[in-house]
C-alpha atoms as a PDB file:
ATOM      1  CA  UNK A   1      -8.921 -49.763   6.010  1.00  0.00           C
ATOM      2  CA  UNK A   2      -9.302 -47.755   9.462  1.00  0.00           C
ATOM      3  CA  UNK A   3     -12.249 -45.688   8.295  1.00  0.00           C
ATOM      4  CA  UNK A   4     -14.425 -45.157   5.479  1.00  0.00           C
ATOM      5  CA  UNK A   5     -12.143 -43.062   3.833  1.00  0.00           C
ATOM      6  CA  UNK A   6      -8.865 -44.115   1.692  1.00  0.00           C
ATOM      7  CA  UNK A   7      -6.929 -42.171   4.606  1.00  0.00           C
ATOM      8  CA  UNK A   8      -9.101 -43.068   7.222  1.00  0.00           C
ATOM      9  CA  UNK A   9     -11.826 -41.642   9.011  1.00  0.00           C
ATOM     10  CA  UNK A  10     -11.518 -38.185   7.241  1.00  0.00           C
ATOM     11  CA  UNK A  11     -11.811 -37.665   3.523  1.00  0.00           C
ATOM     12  CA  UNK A  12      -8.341 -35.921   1.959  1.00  0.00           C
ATOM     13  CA  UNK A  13      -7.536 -34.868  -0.982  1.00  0.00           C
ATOM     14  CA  UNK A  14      -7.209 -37.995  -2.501  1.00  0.00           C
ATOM     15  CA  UNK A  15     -10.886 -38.729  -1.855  1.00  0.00           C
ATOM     16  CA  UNK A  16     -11.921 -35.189  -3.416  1.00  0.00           C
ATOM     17  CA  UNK A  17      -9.777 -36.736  -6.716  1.00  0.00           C
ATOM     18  CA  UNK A  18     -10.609 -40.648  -6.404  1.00  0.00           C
ATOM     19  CA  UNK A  19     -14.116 -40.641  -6.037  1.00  0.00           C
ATOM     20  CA  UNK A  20     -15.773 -39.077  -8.873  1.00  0.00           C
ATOM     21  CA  UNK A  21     -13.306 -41.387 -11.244  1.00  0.00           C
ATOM     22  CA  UNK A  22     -14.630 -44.462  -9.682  1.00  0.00           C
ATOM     23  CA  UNK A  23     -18.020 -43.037  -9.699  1.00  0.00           C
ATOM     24  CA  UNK A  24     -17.832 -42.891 -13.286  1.00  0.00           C
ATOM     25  CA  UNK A  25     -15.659 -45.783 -14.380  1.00  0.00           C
ATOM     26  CA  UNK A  26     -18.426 -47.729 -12.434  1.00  0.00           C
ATOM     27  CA  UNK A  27     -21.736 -45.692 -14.561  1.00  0.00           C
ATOM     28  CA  UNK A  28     -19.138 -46.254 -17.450  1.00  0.00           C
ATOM     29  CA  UNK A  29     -19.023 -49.845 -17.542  1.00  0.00           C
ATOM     30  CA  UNK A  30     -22.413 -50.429 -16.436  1.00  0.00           C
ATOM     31  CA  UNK A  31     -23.445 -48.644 -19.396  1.00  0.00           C
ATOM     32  CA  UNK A  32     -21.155 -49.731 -21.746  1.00  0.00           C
ATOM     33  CA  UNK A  33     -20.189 -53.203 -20.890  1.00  0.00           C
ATOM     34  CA  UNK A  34     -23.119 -54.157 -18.787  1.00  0.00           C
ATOM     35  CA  UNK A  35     -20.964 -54.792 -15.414  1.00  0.00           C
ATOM     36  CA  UNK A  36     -21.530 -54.147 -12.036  1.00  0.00           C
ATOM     37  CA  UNK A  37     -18.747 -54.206  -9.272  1.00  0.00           C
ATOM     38  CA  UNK A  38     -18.889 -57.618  -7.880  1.00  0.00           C
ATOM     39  CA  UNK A  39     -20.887 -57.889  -4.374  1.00  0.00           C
ATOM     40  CA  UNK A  40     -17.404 -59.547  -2.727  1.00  0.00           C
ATOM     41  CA  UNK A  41     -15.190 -56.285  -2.994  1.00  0.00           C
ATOM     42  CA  UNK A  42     -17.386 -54.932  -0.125  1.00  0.00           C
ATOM     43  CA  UNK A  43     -14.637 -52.435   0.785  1.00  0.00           C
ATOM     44  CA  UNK A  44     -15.035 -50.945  -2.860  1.00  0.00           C
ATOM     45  CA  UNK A  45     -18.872 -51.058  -2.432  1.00  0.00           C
ATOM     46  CA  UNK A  46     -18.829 -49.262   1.176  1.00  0.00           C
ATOM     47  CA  UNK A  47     -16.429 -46.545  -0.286  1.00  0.00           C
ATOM     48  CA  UNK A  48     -18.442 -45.865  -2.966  1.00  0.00           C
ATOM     49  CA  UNK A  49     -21.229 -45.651  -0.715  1.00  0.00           C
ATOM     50  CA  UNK A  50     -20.007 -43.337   1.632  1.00  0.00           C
ATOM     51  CA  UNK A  51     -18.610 -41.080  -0.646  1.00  0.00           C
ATOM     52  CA  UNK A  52     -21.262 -41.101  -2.815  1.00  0.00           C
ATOM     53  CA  UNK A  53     -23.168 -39.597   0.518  1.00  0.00           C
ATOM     54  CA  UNK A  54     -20.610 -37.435   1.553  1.00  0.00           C
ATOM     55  CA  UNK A  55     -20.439 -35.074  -1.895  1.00  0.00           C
ATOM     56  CA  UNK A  56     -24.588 -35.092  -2.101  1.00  0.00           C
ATOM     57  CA  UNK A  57     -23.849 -33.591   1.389  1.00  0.00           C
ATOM     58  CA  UNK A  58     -20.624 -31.377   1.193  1.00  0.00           C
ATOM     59  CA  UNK A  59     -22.026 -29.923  -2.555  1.00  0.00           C
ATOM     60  CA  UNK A  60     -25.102 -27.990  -1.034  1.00  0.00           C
ATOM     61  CA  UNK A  61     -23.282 -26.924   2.267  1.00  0.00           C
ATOM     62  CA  UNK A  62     -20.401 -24.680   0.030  1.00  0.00           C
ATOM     63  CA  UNK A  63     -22.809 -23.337  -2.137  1.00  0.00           C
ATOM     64  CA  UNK A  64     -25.500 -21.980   0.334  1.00  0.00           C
ATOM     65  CA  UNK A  65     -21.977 -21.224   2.762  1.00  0.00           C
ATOM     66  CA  UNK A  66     -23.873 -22.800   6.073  1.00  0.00           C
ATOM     67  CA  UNK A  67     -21.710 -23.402   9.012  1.00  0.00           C
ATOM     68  CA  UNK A  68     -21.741 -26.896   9.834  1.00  0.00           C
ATOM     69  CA  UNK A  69     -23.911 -30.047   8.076  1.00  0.00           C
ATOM     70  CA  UNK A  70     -23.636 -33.375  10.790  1.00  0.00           C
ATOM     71  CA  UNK A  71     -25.174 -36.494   8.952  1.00  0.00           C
ATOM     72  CA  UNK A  72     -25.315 -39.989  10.443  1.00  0.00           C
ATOM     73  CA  UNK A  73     -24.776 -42.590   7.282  1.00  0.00           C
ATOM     74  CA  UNK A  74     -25.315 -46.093   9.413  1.00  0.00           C
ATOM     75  CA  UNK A  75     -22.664 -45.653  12.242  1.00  0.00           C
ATOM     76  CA  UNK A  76     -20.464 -43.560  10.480  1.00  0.00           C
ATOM     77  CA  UNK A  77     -20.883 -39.553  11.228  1.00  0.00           C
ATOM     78  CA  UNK A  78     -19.911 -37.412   8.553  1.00  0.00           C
ATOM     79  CA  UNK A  79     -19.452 -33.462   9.150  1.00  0.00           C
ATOM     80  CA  UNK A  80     -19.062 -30.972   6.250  1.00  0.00           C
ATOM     81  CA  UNK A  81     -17.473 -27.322   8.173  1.00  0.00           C
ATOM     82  CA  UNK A  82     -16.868 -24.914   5.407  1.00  0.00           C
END
């Protein structure tokens, strides 16, 4: 993986569509099953992490329309431009 994202340091598409399924397959079988993701698939973890971040971030900056939102999640900058 080159970034934090599935297609690198950007999120695409895919992450707009990917994330929120994992999100809730993962509250999903928590819930129902009583399993977490295992610690080893840290590349799983991180993603879920960072996107996680990202949309808490991205969400409020298209509905009050603001120009730019720069957040620093560990050494990882994410920018929402709308």
């Amino acid at each position: 993986m080159q970034g934090p994202y599935l297609a690198g340091d950007k999120p695409t598409d895919v992450d707009f569509d990917f994330a929120p399924k994992l999100r809730h397959a993962r509250t999903l079988l928590l819930h129902f099953m009583d399993f977490l993701i295992p610690t080893e698939l840290t590349s799983i973890l991180q993603y879920i992490e960072v996107s996680e971040i990202f949309f808490k971030i991205v969400e409020p900056c298209v509905l009050i329309e603001c120009k730019s939102i720069v957040a620093k999640v560990g050494a990882i900058n994410i920018e929402c431009k709308v």
